[in-house]
Protein backbone atom coordinates (compact mmCIF):
# COMPACT_ATOMS: atom_id res chain seq x y z
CA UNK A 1 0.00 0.00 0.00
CA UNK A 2 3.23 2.71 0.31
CA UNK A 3 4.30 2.31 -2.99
CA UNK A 4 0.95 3.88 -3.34
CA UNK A 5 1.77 6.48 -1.67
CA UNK A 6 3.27 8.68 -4.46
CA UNK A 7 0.46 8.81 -6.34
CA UNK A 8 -1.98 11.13 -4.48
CA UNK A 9 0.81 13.15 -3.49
CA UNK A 10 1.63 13.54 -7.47
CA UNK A 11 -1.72 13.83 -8.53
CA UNK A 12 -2.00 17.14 -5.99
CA UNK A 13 0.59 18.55 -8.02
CA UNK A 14 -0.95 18.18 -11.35
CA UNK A 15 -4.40 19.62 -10.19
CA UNK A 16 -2.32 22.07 -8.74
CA UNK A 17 -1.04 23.30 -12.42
CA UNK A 18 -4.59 22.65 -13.59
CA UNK A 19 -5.61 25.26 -11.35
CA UNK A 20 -2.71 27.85 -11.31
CA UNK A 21 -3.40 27.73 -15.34
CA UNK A 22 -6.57 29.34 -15.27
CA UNK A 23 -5.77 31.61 -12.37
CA UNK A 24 -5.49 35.30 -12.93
CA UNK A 25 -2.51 36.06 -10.96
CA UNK A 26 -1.93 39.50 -11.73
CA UNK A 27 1.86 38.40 -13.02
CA UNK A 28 0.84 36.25 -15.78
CA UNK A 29 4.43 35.02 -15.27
CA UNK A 30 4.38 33.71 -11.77
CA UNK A 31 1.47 31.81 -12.57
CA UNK A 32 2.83 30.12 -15.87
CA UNK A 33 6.36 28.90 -13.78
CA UNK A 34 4.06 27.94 -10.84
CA UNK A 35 1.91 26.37 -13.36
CA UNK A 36 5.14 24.73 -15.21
CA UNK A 37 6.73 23.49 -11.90
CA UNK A 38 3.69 22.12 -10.39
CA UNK A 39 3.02 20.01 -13.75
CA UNK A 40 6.97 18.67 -14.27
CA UNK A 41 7.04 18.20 -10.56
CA UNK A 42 3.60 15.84 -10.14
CA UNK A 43 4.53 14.01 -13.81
CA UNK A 44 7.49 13.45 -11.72
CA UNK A 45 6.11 11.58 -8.81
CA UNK A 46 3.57 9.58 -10.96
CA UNK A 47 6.39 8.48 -13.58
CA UNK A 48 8.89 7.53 -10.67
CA UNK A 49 6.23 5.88 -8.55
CA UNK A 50 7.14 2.34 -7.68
CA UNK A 51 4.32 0.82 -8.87
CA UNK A 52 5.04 2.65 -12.29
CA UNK A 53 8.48 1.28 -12.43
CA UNK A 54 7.79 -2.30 -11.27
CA UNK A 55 5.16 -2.07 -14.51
CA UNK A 56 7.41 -1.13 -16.85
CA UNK A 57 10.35 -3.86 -15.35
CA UNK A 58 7.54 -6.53 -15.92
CA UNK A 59 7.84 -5.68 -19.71
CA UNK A 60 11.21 -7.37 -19.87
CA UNK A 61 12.84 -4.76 -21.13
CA UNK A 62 15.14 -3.29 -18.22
CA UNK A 63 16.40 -0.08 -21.01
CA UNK A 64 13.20 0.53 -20.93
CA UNK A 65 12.68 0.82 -16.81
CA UNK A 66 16.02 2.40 -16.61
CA UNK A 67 14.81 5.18 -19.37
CA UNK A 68 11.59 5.81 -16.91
CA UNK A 69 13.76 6.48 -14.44
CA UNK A 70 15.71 9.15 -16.14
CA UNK A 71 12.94 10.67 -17.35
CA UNK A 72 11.21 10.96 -14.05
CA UNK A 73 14.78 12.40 -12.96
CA UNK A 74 14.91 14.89 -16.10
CA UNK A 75 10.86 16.11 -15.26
CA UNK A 76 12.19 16.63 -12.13
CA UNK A 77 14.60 18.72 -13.05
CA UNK A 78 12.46 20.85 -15.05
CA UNK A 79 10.45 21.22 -11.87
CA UNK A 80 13.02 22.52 -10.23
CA UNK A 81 14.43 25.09 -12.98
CA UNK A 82 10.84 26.17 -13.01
CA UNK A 83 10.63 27.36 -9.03
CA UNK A 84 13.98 28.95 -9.64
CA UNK A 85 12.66 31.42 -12.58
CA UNK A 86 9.40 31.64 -9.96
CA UNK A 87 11.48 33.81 -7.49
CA UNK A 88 12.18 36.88 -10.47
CA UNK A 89 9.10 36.44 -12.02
CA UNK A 90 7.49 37.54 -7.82
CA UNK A 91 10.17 40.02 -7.56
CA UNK A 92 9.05 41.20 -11.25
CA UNK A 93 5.26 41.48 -10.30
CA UNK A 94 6.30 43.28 -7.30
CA UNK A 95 7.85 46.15 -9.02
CA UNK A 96 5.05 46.13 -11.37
CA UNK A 97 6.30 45.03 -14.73
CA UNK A 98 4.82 42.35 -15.12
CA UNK A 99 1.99 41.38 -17.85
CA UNK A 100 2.99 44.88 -19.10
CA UNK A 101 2.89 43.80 -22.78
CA UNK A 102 0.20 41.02 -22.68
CA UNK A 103 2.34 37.21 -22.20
CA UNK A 104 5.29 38.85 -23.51
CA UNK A 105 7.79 38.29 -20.99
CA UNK A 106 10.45 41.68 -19.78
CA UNK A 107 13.86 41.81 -20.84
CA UNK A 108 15.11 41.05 -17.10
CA UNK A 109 13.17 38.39 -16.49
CA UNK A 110 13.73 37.03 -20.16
CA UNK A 111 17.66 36.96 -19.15
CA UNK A 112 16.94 34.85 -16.22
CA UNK A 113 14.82 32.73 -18.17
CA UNK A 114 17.65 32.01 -20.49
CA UNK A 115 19.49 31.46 -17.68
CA UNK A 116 17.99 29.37 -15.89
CA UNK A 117 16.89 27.06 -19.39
CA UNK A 118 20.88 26.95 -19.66
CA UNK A 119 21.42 25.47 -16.67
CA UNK A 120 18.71 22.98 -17.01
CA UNK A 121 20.66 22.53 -20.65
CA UNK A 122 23.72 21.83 -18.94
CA UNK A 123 22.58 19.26 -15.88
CA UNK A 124 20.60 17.44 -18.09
CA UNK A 125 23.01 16.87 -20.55
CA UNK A 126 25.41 15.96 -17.61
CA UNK A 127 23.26 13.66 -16.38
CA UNK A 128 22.90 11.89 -18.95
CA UNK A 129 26.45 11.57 -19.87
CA UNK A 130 27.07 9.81 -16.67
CA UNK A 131 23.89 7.72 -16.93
CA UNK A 132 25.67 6.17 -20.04
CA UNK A 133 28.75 5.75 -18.78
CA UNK A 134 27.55 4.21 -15.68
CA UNK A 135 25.49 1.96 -17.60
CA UNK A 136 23.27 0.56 -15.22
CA UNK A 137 20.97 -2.24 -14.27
CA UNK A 138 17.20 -2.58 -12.40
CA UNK A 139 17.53 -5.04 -10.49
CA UNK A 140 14.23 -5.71 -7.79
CA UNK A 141 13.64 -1.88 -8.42
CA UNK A 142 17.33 -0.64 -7.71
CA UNK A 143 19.79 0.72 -10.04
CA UNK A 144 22.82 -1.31 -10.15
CA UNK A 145 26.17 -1.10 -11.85
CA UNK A 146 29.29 -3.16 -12.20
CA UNK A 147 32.09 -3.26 -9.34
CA UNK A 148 34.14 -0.79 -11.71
CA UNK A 149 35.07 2.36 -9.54
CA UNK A 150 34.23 4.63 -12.62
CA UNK A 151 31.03 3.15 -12.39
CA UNK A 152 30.17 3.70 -9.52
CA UNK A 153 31.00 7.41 -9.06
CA UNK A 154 29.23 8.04 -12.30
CA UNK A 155 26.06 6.71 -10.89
CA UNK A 156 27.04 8.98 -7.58
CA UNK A 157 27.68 12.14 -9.75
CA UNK A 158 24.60 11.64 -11.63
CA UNK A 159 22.44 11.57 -8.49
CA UNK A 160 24.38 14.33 -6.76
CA UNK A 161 24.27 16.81 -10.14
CA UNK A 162 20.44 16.43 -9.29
CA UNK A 163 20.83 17.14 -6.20
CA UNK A 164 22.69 19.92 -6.37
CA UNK A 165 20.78 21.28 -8.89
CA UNK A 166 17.39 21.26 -7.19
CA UNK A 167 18.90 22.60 -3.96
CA UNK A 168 20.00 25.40 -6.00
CA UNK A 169 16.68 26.35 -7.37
CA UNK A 170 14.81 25.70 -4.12
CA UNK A 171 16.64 27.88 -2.45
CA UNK A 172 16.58 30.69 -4.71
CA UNK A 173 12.86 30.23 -4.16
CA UNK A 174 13.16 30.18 -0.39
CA UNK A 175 14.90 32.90 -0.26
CA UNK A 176 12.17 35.45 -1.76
CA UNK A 177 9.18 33.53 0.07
CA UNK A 178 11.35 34.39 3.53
CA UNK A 179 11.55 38.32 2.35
CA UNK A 180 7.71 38.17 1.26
CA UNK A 181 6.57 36.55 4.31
CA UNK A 182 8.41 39.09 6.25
CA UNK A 183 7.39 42.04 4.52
CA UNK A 184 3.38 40.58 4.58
CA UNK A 185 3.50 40.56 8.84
CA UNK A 186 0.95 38.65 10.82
CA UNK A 187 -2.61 38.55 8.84
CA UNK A 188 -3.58 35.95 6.29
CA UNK A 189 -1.28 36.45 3.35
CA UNK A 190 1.63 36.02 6.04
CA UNK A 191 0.14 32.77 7.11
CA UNK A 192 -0.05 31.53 3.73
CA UNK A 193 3.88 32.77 2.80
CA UNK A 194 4.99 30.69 5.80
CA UNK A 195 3.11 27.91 5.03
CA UNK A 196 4.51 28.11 1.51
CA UNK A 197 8.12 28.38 2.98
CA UNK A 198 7.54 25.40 5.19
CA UNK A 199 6.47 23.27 2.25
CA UNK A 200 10.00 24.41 0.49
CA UNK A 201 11.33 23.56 3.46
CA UNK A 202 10.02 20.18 3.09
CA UNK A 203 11.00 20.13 -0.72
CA UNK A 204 14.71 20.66 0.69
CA UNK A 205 14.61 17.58 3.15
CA UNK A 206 12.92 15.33 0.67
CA UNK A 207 15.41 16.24 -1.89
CA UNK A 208 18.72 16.13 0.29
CA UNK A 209 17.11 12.36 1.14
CA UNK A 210 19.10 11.97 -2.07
CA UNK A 211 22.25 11.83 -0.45
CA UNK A 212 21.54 8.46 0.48
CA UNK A 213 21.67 7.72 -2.85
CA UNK A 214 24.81 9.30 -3.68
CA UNK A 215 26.65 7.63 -0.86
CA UNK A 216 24.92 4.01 -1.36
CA UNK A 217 26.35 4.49 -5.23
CA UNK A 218 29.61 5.24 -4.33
CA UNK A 219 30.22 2.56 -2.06
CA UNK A 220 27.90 -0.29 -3.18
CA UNK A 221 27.19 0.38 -6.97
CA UNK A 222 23.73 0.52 -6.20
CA UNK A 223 20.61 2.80 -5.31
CA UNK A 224 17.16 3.40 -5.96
CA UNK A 225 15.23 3.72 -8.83
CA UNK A 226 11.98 5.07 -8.04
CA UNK A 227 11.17 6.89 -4.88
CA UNK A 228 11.12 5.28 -1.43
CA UNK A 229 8.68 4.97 1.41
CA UNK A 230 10.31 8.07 3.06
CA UNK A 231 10.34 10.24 0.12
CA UNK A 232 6.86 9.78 -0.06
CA UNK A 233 6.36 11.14 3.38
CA UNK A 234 8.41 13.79 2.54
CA UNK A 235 6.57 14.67 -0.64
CA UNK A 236 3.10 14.43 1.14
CA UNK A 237 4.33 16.73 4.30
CA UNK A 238 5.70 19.30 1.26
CA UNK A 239 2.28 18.76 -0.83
CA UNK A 240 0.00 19.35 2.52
CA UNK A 241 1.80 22.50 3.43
CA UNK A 242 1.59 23.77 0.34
CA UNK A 243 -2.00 23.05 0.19
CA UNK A 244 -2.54 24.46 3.92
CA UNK A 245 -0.72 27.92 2.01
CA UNK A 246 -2.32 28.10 -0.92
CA UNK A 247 -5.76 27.73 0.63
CA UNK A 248 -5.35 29.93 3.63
CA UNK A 249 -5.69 32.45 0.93
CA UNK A 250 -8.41 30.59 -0.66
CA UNK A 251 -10.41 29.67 2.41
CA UNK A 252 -12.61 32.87 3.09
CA UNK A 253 -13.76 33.17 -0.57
CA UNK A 254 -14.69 29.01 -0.69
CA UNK A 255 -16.49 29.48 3.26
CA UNK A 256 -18.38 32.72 1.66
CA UNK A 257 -19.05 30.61 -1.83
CA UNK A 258 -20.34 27.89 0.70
CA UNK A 259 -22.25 30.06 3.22
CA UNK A 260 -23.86 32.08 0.19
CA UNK A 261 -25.09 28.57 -1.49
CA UNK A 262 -26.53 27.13 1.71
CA UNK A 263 -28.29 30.55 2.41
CA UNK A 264 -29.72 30.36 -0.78
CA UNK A 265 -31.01 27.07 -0.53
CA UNK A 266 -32.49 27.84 2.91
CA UNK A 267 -34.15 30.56 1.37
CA UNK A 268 -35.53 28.43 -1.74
CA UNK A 269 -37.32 25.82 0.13
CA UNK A 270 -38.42 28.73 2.60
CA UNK A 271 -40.66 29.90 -0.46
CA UNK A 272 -41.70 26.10 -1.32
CA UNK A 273 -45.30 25.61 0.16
CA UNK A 274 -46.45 29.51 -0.93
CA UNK A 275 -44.72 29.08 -4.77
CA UNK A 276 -46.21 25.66 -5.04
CA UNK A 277 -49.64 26.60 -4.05
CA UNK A 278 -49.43 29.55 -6.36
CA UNK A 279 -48.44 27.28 -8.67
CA UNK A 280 -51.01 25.19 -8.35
CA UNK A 281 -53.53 27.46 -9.17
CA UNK A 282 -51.64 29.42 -11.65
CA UNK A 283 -49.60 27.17 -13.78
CA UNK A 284 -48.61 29.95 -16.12
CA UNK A 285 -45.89 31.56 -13.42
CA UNK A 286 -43.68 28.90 -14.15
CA UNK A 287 -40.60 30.15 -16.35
CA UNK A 288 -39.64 26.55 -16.38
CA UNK A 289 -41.60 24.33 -16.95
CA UNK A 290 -39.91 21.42 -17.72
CA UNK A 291 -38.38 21.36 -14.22
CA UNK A 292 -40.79 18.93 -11.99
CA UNK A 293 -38.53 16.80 -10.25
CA UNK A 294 -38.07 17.61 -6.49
CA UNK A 295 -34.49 17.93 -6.82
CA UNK A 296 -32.32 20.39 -5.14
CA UNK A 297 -31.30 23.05 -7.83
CA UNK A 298 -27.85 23.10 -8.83
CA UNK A 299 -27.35 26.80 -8.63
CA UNK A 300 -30.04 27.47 -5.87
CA UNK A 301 -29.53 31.24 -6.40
CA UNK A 302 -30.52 31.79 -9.66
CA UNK A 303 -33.39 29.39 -8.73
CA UNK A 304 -34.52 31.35 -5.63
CA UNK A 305 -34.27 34.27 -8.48
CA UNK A 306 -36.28 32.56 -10.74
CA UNK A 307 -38.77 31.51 -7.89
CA UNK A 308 -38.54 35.48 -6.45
CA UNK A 309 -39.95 36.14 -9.87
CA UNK A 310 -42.42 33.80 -10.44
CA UNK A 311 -44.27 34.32 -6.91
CA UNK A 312 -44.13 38.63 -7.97
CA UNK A 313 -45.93 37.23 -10.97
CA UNK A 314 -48.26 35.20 -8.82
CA UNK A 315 -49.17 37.83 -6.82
CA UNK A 316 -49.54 40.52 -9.34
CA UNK A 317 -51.99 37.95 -11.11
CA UNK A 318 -54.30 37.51 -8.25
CA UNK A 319 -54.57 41.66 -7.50
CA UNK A 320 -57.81 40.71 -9.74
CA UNK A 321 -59.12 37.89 -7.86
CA UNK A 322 -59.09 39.90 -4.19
CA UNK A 323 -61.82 39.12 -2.42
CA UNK A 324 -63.29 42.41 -0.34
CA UNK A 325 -64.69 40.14 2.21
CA UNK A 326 -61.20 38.31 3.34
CA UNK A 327 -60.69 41.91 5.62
CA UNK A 328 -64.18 41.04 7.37
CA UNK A 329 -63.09 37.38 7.48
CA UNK A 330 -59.39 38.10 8.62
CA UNK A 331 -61.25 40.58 11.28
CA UNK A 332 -62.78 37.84 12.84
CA UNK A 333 -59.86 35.40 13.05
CA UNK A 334 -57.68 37.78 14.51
CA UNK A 335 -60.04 37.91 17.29
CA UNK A 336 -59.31 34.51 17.88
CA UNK A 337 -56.07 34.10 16.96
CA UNK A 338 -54.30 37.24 16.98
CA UNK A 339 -50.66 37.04 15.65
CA UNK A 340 -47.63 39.07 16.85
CA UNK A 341 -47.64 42.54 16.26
CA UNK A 342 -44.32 41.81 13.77
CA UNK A 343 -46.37 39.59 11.77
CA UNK A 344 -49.54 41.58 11.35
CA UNK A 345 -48.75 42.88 7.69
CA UNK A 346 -47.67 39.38 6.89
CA UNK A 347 -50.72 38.22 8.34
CA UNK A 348 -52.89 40.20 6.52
CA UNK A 349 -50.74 39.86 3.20
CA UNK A 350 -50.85 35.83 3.49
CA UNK A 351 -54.67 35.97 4.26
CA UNK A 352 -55.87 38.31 0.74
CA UNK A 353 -53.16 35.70 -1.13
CA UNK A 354 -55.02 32.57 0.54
CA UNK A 355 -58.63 34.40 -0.68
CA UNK A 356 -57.62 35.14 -3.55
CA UNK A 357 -56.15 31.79 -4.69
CA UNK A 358 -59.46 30.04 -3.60
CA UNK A 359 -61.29 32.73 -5.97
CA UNK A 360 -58.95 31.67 -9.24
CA UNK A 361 -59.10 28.37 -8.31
CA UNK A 362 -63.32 28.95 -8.60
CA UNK A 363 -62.46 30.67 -12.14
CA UNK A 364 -64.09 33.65 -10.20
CA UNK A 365 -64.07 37.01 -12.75
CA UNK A 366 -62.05 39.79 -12.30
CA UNK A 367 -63.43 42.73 -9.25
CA UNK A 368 -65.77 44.98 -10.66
CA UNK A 369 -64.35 48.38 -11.39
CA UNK A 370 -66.34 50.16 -7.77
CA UNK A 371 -63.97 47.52 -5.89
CA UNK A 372 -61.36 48.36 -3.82
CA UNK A 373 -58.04 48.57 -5.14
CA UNK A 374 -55.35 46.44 -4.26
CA UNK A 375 -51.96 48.16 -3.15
CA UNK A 376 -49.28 46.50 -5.33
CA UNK A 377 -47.09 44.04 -3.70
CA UNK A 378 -44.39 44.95 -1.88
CA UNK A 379 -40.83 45.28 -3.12
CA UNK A 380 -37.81 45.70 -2.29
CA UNK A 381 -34.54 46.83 -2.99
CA UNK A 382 -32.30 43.71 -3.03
CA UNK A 383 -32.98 39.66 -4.19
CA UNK A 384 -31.80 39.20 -0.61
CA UNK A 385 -34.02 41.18 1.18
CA UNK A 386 -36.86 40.58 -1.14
CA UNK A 387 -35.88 36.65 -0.55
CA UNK A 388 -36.34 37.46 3.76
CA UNK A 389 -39.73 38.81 3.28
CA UNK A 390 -41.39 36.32 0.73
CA UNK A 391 -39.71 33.77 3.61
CA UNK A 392 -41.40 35.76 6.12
CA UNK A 393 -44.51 35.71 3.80
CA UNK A 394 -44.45 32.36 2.96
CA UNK A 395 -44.13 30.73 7.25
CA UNK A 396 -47.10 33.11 7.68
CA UNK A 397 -48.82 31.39 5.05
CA UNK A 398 -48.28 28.54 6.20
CA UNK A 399 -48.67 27.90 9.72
CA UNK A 400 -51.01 31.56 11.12
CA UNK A 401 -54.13 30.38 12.33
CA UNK A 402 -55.85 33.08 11.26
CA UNK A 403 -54.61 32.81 7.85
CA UNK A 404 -55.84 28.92 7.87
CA UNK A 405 -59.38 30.46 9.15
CA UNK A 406 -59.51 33.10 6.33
CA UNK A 407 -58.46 29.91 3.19
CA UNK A 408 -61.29 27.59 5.11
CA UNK A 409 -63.64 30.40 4.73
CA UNK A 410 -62.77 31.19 1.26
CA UNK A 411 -62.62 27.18 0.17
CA UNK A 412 -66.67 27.02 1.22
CA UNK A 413 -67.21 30.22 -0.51
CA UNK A 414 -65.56 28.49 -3.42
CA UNK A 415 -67.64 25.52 -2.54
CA UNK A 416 -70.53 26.97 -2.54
CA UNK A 417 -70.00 29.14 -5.64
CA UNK A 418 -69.10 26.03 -8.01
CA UNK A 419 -72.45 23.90 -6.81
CA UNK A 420 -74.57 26.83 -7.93
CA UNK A 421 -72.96 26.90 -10.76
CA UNK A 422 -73.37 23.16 -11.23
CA UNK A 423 -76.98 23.22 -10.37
CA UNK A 424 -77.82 26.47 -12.90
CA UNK A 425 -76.08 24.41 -15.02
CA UNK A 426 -78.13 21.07 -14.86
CA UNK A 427 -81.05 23.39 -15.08
């Protein structure tokens, strides 16, 4: 199950450079060698994994599984060239250059870039002469030479030109994250910077964990291919801290995106028993209709828009369908049940919409011109606080008393209206 162990720690990285591609860092730069590192560094893990290695060993080809291994090496490489060219590109933003001509890069930060690409050039090509001349074996997962001294320091200058390398760019790295962190003080930013640093920090550890390697080669002739048990520790404490930095920064915007959704939703089914009653009566609110299923909606805030909307429309409809008499019958049920004094507008609001509804749902006609005329439903500035009182409306609605009294009264009005017209009709 450890040889596993790689794999989730590599996969981190590559969602990582999924997600630094589309951010918009305001230094289009920092983001494309964050996004460039990330990628090399989890293509890396996931080519050197054990499992990965022992697959391509089964071929029967050991080239082949040696090859894997020196590409994993060379990706990681890139990786590390990458967080080098990171550190300018942060210094860069900072004094404001950069993005300046679109994704054209500036001429300072194009000289490190050349650089740093020819001293990738130049470890990678010496790597690989010493890979040949060492000429190695897998054997059980290890790289092994011959007893020939040559041999085995080439295998132990390969590793340690890695090494070396890496340290090198890490540091360069660490170094700027140290002078951000301290410039950014206590706060949220800082929090993130350190957590950053302690995740190079990490990076450093795992990679001087090579020396193992070097030494083992020297002396032995042997070392090993893909990454160990404790290198995968490593890698996971350096991948969590990360994480833990980049999403210190990212955890008050995902917590708001959260709260706002569930606040939404609240709000949604808080308007379910007065929209579907409305509904019910007046099919034509619906702006869509195709959506019956009792599912929760997938962006419940453009839902409890939609629904906002369609209950306005409801209530605007039924203006003509107000029955004078609900104030006579609300009159009386107040006697006996008299609500709060914070819910009397709702009350009486919820009781004319309960009338009403039983009217249209009669097919009564529209109020004669001499009747009263309704006040227009209220509105109000904001979907949220429009969202609080049509919640406020629709609890009213559904569980006053008095509001219950004033529907039962309508419903035998209604009652009573369609069996006359039933019996003028069998007439």
């Amino acid at each position: 199950m450890s040889d596993l162990a790689l794999y989730p720690v590599g996969l981190f990285f590559v969602l990582s450079a999924a997600h630094f591609a589309r951010s918009r860092i305001d230094s289009r730069a920092a983001a494309r060698f964050t996004c460039y590192g990330t990628a090399l560094l989890g293509s890396a893990l996931l080519v050197l994994a054990p499992p990965t290695v022992g697959a391509v060993e089964a071929a029967g080809v050991p080239v082949l599984a040696v090859l894997v291994i020196v590409l994993g090496d060379g990706l990681r490489d890139g990786a590390a060239a990458a967080m080098r060219l990171l550190a300018p590109a942060l210094r860069e933003a900072d004094a404001g250059q950069a993005g300046r001509a679109g994704h054209a890069l500036s001429e300072p930060l194009r000289r490190e870039v050349r650089g740093g690409l020819g001293l990738l050039g130049g470890v990678l090509g010496l790597r690989l002469a010493l890979i040949t001349a060492a000429a190695p074996g897998l054997t059980g997962g290890d790289l092994v030479v011959g007893p020939a001294l040559s041999a085995r320091l080439a295998l132990a200058g390969y590793t340690a030109v890695g090494m070396l390398h890496t340290t090198v760019c890490l540091t360069a790295l660490l170094r700027e994250l140290v002078r951000r962190s301290r410039a950014a003080g206590p706060g949220r930013l800082g929090t993130g910077l350190r957590l950053l640093t302690g995740g190079l920090v990490a990076g450093l550890l795992w990679n001087a964990w090579s020396m193992d390697d070097v030494l083992r080669a020297a002396v032995t002739g042997s070392q090993d291919g893909p990454e160990d048990l404790l290198c995968a520790v490593l890698g996971g404490l350096c991948a969590a801290l990360i994480a833990a930095g980049l999403g210190s920064t990212l955890w008050p915007a995902a917590t708001g995106a959260v709260r706002g959704w569930l606040r939404a939703h609240r709000r949604y089914r808080a308007l379910t028993p007065l929209w579907r009653d409305l509904h019910t009566v007046l099919p034509e609110i619906a702006l869509d209709p195709a959506r019956r299923l009792p599912l929760p909606p997938r962006d419940p805030r453009f839902a409890l828009y939609r629904r906002i909307i369609e209950i306005h429309d409801a209530r605007l409809i039924l203006r003509q369908h107000l029955d004078p008499r609900a104030a006579l019958w609300l009159d009386g049920a107040t006697r006996r049940f008299p609500p709060p004094a914070a819910h009397a507008a709702a009350t009486a609001e919820a009781a004319a919409l309960a009338a009403a509804l039983e009217l249209a749902a009669a097919g009564a006609h529209p109020q004669p011109a001499d009747a009263p005329e309704a006040t227009a439903p209220a509105t109000l500035d904001t979907m949220d606080g429009e969202a609080d009182h049509l919640a406020h409306l629709a609890r009213v609605y559904a569980t006053c008393p008095a509001v219950a009294e004033v529907r039962s009264r309508a419903r035998a009005e209604r009652t009573r209206t369609e069996r006359t017209r039933t019996g003028r009709a069998l007439r």
